[in-house]
Protein backbone atom coordinates (compact mmCIF):
# COMPACT_ATOMS: atom_id res chain seq x y z
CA UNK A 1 13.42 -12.95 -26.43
CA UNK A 2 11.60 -11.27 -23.83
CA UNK A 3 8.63 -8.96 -23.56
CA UNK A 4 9.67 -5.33 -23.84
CA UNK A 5 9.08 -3.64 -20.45
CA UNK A 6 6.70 -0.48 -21.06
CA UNK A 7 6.01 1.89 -18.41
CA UNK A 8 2.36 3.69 -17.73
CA UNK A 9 3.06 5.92 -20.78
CA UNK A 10 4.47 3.68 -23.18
CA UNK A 11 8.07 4.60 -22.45
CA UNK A 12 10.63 1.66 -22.95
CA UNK A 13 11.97 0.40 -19.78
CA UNK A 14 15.69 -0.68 -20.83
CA UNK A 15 17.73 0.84 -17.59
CA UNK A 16 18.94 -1.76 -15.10
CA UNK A 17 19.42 -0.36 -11.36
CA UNK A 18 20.62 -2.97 -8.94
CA UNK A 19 20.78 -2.19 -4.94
CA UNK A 20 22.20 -4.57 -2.06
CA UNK A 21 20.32 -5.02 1.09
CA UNK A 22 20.49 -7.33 3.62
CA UNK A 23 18.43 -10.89 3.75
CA UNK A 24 16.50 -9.35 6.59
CA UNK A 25 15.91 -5.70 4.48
CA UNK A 26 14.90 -7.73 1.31
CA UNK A 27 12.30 -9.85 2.82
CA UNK A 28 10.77 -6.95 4.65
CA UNK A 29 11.16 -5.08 1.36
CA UNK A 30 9.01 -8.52 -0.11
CA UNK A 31 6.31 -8.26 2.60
CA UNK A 32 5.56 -4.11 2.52
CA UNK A 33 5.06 -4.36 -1.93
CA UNK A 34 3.42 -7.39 -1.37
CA UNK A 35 1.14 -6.30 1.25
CA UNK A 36 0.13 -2.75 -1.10
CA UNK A 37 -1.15 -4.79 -3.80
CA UNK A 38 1.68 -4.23 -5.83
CA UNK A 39 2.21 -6.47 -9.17
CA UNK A 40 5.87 -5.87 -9.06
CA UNK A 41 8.57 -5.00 -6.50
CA UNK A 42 9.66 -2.91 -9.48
CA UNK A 43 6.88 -0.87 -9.49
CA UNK A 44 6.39 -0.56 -5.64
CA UNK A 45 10.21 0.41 -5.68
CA UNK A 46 9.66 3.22 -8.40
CA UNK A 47 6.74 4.74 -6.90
CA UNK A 48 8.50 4.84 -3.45
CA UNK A 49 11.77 6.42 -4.71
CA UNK A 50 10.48 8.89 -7.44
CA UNK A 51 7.81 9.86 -5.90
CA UNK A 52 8.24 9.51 -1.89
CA UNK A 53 4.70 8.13 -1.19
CA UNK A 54 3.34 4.28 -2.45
CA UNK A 55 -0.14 3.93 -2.63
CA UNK A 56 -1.90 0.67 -1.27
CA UNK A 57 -3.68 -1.00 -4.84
CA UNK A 58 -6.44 -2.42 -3.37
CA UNK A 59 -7.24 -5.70 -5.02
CA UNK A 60 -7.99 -9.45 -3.94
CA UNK A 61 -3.81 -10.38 -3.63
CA UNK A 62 -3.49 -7.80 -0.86
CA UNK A 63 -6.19 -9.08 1.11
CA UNK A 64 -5.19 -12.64 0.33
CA UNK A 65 -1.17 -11.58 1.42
CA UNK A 66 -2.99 -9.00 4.77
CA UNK A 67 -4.57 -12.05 5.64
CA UNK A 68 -1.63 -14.62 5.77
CA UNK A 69 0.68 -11.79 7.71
CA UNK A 70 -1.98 -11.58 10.45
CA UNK A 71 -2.11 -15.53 10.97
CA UNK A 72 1.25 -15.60 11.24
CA UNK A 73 1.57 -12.87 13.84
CA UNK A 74 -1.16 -14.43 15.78
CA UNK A 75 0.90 -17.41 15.27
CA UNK A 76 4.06 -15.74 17.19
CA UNK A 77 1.60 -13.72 19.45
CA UNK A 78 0.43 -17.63 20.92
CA UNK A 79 3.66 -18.81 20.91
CA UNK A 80 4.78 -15.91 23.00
CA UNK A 81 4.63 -16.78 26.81
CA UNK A 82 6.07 -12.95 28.07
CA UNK A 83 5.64 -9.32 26.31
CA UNK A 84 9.72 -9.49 27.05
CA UNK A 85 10.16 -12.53 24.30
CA UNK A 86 8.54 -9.68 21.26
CA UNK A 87 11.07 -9.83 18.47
CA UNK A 88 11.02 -6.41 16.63
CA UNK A 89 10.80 -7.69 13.51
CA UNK A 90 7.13 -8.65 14.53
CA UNK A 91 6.06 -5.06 14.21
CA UNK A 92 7.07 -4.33 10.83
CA UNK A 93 4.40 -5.95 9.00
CA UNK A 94 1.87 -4.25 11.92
CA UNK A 95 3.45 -0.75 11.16
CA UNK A 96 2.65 -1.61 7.21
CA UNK A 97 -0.43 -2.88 7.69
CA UNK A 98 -1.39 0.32 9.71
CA UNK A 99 -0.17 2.26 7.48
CA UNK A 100 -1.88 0.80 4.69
CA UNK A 101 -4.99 0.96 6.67
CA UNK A 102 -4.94 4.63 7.70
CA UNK A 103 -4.20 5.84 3.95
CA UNK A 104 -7.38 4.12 3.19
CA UNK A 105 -9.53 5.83 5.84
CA UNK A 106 -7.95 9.19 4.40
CA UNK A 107 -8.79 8.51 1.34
CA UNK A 108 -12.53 7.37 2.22
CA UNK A 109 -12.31 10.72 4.13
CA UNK A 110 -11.09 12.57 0.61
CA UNK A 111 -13.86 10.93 -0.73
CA UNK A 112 -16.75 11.84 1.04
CA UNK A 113 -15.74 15.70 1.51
CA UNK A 114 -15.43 15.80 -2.14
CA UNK A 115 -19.49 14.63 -2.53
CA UNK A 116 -20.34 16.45 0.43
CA UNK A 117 -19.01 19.02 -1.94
CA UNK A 118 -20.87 18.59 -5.13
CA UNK A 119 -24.05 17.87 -3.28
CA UNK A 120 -23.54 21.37 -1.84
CA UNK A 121 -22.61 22.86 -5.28
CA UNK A 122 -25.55 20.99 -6.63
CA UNK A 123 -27.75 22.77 -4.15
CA UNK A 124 -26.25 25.70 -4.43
CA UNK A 125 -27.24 25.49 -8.27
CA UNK A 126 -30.20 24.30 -7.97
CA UNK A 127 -31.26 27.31 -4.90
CA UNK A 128 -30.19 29.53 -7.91
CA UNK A 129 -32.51 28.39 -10.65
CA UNK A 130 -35.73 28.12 -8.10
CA UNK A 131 -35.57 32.03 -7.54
């Protein structure tokens, strides 16, 4: 018998939900979870669908997984003799890999505002006590 599947708060996981795509859907489906640092497609599908926003999990498999998708466009880029011979499923993994990238730098940007903040509060405090 299998492990029970538990969500985040312990809740049993016993509802099956099955979708069809197409061969050319899944595997881009398999690149963009794999790419976030997801550990499941199951997860990267429930965050996506209940809560309209994934978040990239930053961990060693994403850069290991970022890291094979850019050989392998460099790898079509060579092999490429005009801009006309671009196959459009080249750009997905770019657009994901942007996107990935840009939710980092907001986050970085969330980041420092927020101790820019409590450095000022700190001040702040700390102007109070001095007079």
């Amino acid at each position: 018998m299998s492990a029970k599947n538990l969500d985040q708060k312990g809740r049993l996981r016993s509802e099956t939900i099955a979708y069809r795509c197409s061969p050319a859907e899944r595997k881009e489906l398999d690149k963009r979870w794999k790419l976030l640092g997801y550990a499941t497609k199951q997860d990267y599908v429930l965050d996506s669908v209940l809560h309209n926003k994934v978040t990239a999990k930053g961990n060693p498999m994403m850069l290991v997984n970022f890291r094979k998708e850019l050989y392998g466009i460099l790898e079509e880029l060579e092999r490429l003799e005009e801009a006309s011979e671009i196959d459009e499923e080249l750009f997905t993994p770019i657009r994901t890999m942007l996107e990935i990238l840009e939710a980092f730098k907001e986050n970085e940007d969330k980041n420092k505002k927020n101790k820019i903040r409590r450095k000022d509060k700190f001040l702040e405090r700390r102007a109070y006590r001095d007079v």
